[in-house]
PDB file of N, CA and C in Angstrom:
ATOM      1  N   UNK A   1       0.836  -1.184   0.000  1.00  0.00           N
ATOM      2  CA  UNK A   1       0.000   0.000   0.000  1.00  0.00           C
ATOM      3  C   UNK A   1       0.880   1.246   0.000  1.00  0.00           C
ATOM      4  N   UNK A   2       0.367   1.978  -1.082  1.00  0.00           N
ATOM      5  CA  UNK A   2       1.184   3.182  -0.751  1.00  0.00           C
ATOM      6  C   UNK A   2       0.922   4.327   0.066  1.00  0.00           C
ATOM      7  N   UNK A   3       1.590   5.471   0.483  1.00  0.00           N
ATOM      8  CA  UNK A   3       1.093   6.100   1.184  1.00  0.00           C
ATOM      9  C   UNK A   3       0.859   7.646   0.480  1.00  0.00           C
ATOM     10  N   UNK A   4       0.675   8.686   1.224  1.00  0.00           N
ATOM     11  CA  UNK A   4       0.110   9.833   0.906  1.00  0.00           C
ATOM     12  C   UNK A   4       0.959  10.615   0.340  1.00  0.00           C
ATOM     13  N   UNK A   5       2.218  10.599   1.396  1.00  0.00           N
ATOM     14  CA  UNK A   5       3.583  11.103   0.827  1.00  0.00           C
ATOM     15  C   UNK A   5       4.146  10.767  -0.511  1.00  0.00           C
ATOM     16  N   UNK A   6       4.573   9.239  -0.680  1.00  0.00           N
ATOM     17  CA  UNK A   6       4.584   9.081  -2.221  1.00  0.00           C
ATOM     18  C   UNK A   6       3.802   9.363  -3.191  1.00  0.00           C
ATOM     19  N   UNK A   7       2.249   9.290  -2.826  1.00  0.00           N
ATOM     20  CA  UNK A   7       1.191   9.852  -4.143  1.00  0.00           C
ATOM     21  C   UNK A   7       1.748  11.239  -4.033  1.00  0.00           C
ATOM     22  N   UNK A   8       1.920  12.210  -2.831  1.00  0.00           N
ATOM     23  CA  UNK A   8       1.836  13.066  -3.718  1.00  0.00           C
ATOM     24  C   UNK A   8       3.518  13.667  -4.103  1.00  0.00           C
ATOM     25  N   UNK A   9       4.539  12.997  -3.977  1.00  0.00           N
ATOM     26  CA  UNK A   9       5.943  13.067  -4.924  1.00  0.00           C
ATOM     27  C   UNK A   9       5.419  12.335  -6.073  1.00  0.00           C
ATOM     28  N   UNK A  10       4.528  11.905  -6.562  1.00  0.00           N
ATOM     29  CA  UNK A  10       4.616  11.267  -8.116  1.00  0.00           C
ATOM     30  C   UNK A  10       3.972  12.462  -9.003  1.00  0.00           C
ATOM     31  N   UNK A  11       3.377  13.231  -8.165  1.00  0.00           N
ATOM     32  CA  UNK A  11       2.103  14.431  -8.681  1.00  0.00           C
ATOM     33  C   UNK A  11       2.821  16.048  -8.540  1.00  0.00           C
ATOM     34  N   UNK A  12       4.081  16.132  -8.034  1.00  0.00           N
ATOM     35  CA  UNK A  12       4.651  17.319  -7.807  1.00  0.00           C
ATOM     36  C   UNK A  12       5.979  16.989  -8.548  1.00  0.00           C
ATOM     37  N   UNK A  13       5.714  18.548  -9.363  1.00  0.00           N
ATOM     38  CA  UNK A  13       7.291  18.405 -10.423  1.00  0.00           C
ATOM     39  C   UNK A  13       8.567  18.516  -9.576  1.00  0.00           C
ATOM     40  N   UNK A  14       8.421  19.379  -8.379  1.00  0.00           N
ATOM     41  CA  UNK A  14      10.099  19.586  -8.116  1.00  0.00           C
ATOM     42  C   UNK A  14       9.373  19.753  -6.781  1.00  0.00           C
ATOM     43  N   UNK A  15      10.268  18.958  -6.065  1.00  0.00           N
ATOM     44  CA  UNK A  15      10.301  19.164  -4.671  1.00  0.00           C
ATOM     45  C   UNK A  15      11.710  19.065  -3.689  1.00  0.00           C
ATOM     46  N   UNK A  16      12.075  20.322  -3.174  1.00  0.00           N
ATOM     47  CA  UNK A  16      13.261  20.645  -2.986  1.00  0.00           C
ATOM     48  C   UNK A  16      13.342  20.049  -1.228  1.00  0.00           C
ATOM     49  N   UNK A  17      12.352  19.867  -0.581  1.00  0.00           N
ATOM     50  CA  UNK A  17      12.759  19.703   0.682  1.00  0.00           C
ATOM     51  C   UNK A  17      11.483  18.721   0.811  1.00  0.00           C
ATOM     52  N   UNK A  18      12.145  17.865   2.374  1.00  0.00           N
ATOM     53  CA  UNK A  18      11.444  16.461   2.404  1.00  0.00           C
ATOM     54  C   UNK A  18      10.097  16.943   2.679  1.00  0.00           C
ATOM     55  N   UNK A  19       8.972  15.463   2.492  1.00  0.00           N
ATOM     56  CA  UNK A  19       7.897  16.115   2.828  1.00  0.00           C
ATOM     57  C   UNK A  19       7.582  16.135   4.631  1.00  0.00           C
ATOM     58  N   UNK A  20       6.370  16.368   5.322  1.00  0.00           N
ATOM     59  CA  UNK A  20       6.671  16.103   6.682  1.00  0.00           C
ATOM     60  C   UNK A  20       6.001  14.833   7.000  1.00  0.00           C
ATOM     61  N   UNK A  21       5.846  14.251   8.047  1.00  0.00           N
ATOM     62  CA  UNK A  21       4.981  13.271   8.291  1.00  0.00           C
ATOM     63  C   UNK A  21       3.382  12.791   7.997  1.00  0.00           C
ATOM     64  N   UNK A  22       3.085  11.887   7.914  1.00  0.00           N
ATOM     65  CA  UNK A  22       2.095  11.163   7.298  1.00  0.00           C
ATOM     66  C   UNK A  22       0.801  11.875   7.931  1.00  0.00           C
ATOM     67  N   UNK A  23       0.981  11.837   9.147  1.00  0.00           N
ATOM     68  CA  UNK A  23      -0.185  12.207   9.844  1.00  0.00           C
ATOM     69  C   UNK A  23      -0.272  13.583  10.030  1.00  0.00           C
ATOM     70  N   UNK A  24       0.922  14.566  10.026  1.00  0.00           N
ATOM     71  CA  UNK A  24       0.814  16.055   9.293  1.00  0.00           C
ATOM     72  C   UNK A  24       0.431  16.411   8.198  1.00  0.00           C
ATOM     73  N   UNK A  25       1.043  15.471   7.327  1.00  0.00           N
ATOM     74  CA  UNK A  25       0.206  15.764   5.597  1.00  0.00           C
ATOM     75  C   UNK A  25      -1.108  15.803   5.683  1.00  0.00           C
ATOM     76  N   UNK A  26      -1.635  14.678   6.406  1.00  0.00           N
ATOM     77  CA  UNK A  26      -3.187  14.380   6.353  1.00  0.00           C
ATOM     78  C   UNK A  26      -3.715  15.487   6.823  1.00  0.00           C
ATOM     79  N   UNK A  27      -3.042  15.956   8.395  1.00  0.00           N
ATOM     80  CA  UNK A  27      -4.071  17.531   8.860  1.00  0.00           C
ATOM     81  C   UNK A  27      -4.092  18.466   7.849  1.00  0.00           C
ATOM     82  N   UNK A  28      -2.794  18.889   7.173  1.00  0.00           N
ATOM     83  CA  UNK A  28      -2.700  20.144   6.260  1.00  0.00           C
ATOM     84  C   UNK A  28      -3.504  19.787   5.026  1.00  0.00           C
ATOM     85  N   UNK A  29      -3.789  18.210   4.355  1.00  0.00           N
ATOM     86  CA  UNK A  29      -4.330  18.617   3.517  1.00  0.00           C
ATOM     87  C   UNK A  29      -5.986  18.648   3.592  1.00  0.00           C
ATOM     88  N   UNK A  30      -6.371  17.876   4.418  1.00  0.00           N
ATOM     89  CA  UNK A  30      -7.908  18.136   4.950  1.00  0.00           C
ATOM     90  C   UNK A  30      -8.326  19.760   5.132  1.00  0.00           C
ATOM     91  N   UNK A  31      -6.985  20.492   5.476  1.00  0.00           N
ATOM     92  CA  UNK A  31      -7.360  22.186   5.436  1.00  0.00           C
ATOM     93  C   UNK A  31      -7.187  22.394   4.078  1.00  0.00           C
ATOM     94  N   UNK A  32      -6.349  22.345   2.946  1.00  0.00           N
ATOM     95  CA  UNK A  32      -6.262  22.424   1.777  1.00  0.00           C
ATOM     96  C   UNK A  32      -6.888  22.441   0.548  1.00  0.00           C
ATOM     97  N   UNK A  33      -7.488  20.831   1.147  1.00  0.00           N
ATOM     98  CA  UNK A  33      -8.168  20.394  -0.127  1.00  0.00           C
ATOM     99  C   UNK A  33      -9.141  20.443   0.117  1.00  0.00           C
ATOM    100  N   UNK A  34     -10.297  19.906  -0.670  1.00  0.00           N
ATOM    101  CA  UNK A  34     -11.550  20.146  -0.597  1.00  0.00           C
ATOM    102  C   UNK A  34     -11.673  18.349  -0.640  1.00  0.00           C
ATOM    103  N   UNK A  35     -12.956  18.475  -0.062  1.00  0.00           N
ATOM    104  CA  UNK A  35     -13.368  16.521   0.593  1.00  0.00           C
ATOM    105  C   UNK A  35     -12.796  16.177  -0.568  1.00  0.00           C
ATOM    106  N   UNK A  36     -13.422  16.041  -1.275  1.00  0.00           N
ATOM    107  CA  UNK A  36     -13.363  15.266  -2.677  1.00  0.00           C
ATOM    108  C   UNK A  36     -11.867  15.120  -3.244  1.00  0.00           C
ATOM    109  N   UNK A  37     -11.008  16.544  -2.957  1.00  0.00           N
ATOM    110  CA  UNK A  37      -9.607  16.206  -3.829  1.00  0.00           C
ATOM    111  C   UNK A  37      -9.008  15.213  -2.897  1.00  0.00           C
ATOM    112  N   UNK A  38      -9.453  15.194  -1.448  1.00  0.00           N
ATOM    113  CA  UNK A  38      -8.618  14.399  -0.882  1.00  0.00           C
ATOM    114  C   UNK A  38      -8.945  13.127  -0.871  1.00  0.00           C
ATOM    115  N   UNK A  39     -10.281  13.030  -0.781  1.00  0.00           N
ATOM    116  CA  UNK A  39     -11.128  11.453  -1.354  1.00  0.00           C
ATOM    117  C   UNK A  39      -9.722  11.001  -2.218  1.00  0.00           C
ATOM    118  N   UNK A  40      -9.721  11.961  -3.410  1.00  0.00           N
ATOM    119  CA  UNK A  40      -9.419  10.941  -4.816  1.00  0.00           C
ATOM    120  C   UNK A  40      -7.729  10.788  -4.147  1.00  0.00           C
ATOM    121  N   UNK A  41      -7.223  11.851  -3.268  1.00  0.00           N
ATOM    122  CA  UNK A  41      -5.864  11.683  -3.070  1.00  0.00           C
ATOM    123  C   UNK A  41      -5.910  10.112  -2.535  1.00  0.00           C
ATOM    124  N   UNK A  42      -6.579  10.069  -1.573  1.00  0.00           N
ATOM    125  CA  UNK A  42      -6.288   8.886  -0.829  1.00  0.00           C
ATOM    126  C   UNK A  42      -6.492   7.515  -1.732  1.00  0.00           C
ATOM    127  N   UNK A  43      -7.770   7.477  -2.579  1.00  0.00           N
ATOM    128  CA  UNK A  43      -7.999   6.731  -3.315  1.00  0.00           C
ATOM    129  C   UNK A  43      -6.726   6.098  -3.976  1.00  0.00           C
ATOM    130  N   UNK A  44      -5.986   7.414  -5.036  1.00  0.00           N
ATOM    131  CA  UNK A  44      -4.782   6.880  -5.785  1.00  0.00           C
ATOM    132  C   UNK A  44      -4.152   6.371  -4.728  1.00  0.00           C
ATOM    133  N   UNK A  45      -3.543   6.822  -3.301  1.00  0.00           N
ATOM    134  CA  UNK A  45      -2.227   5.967  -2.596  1.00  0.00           C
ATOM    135  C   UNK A  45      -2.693   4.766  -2.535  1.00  0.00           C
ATOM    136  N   UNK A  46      -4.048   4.204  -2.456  1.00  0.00           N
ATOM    137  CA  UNK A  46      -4.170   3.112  -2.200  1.00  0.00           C
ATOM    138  C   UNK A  46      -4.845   2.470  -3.522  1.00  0.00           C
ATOM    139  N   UNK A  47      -4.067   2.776  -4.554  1.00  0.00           N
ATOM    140  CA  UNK A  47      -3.971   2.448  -6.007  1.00  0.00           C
ATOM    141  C   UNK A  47      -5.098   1.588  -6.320  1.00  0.00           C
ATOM    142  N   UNK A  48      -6.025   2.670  -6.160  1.00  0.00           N
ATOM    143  CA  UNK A  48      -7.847   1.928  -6.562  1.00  0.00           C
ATOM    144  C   UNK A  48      -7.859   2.517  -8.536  1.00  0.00           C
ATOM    145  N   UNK A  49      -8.865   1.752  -8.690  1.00  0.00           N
ATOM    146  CA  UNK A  49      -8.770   2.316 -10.014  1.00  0.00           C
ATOM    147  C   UNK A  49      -9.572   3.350 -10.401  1.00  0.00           C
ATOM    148  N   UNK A  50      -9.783   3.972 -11.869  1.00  0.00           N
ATOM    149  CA  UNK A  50     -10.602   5.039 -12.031  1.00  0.00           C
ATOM    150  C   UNK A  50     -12.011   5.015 -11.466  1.00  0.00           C
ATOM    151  N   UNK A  51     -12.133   3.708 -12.235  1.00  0.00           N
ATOM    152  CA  UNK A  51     -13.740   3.783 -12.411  1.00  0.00           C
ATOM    153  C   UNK A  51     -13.991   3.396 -10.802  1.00  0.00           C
ATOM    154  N   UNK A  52     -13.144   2.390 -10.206  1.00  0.00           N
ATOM    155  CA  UNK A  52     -13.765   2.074  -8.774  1.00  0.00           C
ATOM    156  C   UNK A  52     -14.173   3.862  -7.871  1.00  0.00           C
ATOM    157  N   UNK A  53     -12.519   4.667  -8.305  1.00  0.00           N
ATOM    158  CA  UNK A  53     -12.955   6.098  -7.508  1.00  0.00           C
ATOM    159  C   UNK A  53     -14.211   6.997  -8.141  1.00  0.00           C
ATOM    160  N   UNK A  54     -14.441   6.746  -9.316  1.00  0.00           N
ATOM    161  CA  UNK A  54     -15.678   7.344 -10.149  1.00  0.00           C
ATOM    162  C   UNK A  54     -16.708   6.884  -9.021  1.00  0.00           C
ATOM    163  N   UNK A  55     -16.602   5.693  -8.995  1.00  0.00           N
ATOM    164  CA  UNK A  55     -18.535   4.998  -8.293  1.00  0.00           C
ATOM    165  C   UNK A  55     -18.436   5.618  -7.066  1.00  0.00           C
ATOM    166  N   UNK A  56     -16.988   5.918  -6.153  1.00  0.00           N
ATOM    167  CA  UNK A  56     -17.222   6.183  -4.769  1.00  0.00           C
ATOM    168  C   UNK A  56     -17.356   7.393  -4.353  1.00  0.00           C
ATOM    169  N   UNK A  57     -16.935   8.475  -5.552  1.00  0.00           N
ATOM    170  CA  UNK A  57     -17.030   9.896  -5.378  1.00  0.00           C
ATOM    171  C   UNK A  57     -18.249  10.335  -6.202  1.00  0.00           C
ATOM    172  N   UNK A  58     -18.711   9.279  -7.004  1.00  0.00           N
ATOM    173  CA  UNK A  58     -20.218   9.920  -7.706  1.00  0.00           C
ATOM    174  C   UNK A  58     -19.736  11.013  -8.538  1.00  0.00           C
ATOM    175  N   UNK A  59     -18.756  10.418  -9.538  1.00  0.00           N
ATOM    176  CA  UNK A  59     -18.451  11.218 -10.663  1.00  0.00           C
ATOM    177  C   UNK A  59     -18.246  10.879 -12.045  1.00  0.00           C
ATOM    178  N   UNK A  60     -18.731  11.466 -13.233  1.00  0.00           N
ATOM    179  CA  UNK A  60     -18.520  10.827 -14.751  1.00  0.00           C
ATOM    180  C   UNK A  60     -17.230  10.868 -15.063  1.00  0.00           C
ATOM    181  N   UNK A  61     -16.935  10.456 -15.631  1.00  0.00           N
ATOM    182  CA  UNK A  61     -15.528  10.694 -16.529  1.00  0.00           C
ATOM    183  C   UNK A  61     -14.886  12.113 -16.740  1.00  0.00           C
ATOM    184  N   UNK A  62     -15.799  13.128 -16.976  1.00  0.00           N
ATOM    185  CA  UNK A  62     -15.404  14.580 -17.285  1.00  0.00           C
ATOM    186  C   UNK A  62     -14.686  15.135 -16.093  1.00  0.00           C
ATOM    187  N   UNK A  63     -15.783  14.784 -15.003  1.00  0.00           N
ATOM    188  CA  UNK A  63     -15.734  15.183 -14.196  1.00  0.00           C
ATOM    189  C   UNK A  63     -14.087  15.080 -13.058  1.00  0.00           C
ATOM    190  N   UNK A  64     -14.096  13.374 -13.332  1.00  0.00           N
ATOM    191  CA  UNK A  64     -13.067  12.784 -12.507  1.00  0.00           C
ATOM    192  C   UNK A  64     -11.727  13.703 -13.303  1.00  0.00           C
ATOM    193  N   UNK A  65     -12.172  13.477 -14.590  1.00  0.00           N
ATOM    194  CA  UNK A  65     -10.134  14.353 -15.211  1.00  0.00           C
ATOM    195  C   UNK A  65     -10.374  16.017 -14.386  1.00  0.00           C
ATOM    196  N   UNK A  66     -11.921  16.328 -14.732  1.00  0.00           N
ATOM    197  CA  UNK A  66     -11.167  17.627 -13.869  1.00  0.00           C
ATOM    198  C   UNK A  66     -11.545  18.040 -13.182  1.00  0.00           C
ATOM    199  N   UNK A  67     -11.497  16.925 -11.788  1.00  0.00           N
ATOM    200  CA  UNK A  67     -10.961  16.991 -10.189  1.00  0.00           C
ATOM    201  C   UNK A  67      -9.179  16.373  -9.780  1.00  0.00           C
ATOM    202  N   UNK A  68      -9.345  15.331 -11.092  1.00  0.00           N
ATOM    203  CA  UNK A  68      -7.813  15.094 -11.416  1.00  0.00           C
ATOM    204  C   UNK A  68      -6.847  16.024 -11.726  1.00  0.00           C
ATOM    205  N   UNK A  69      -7.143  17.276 -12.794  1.00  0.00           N
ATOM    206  CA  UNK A  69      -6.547  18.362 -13.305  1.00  0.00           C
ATOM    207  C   UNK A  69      -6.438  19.346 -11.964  1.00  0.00           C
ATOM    208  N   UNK A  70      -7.435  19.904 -11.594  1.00  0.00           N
ATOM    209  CA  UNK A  70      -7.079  20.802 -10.233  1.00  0.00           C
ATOM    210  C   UNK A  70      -6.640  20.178  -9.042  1.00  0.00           C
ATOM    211  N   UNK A  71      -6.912  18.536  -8.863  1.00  0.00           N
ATOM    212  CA  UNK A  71      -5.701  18.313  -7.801  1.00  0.00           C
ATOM    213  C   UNK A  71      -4.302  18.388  -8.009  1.00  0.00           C
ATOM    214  N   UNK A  72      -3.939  17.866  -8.974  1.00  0.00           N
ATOM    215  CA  UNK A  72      -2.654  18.415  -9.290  1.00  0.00           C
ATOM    216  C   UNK A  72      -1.687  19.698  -9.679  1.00  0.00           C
ATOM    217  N   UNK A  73      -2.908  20.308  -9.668  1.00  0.00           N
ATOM    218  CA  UNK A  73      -2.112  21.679  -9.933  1.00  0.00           C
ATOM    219  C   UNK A  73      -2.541  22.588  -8.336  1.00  0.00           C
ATOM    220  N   UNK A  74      -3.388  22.213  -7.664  1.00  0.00           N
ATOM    221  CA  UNK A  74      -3.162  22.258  -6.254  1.00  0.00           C
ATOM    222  C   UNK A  74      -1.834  21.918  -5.662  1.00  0.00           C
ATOM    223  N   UNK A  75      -1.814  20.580  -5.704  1.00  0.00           N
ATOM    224  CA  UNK A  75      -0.048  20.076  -5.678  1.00  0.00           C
ATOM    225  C   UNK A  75       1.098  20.999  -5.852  1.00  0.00           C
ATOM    226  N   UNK A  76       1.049  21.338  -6.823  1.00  0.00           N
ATOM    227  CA  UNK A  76       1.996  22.268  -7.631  1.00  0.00           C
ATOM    228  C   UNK A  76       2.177  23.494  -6.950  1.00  0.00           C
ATOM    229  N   UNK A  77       1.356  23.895  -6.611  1.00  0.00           N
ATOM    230  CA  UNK A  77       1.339  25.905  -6.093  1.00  0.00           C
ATOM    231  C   UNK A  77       2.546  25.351  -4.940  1.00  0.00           C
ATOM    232  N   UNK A  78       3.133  26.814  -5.022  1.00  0.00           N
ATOM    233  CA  UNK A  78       4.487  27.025  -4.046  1.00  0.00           C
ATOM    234  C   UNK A  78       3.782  26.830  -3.034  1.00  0.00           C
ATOM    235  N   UNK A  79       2.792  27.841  -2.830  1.00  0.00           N
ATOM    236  CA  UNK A  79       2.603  27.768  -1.281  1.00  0.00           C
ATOM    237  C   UNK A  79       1.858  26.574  -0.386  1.00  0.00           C
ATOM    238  N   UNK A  80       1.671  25.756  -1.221  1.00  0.00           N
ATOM    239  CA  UNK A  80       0.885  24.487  -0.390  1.00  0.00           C
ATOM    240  C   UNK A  80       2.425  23.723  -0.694  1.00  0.00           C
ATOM    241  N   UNK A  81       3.309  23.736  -1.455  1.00  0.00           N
ATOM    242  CA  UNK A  81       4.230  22.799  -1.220  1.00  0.00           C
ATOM    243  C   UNK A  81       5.111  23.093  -0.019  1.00  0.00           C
ATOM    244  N   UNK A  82       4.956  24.867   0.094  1.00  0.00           N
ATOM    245  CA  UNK A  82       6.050  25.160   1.298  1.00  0.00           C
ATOM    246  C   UNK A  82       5.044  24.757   2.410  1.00  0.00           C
ATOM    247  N   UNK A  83       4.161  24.597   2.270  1.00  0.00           N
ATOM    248  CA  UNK A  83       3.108  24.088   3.791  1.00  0.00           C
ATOM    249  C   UNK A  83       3.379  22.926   3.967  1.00  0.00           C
ATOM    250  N   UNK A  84       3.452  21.563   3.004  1.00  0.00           N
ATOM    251  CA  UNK A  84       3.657  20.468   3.299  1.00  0.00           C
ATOM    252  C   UNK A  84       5.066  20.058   3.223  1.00  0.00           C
ATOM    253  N   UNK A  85       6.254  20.615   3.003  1.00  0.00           N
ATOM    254  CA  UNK A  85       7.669  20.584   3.347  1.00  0.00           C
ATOM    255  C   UNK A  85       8.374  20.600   4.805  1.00  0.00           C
ATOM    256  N   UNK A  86       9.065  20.357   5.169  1.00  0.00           N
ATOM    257  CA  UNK A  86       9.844  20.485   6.212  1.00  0.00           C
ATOM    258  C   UNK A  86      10.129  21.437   6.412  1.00  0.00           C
TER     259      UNK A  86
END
């Protein structure tokens, strides 16, 4: 099983400093994200598939790429990476 930390180093282009602990990531991103981006976050660490996270978040296809598209570029912004860094 993977965890939160690795999903989200596979989803962030450059990350210069470590991330922090598992159970810190989880508080900061529950403030961060919105239910749903973190639904699907957790979903991918625990490498479910599309369609299984489609049925559990009650979303079409359109929809899932873009909650997929703004989680990752959530990821991306400086300032949530300097929040979840060391």
């Amino acid at each position: 099983m993977l965890t939160l930390s690795t999903e989200i180093k596979k989803h962030i282009k450059t990350l210069v400093h470590p991330l922090k602990s598992e159970e810190a990531l989880l508080a900061l991103l529950k403030i961060k994200l919105t239910k749903k981006e973190l639904k699907l976050l957790k979903a991918w660490s625990q490498n479910q598939d599309a369609n299984t996270v489609q049925a559990l978040l009650h979303l079409d296809e359109a929809q899932y790429a873009l909650l997929s598209t703004k989680l990752i570029k959530k990821l991306n912004q400086e300032k949530l990476k300097q929040v979840l860094c060391i």
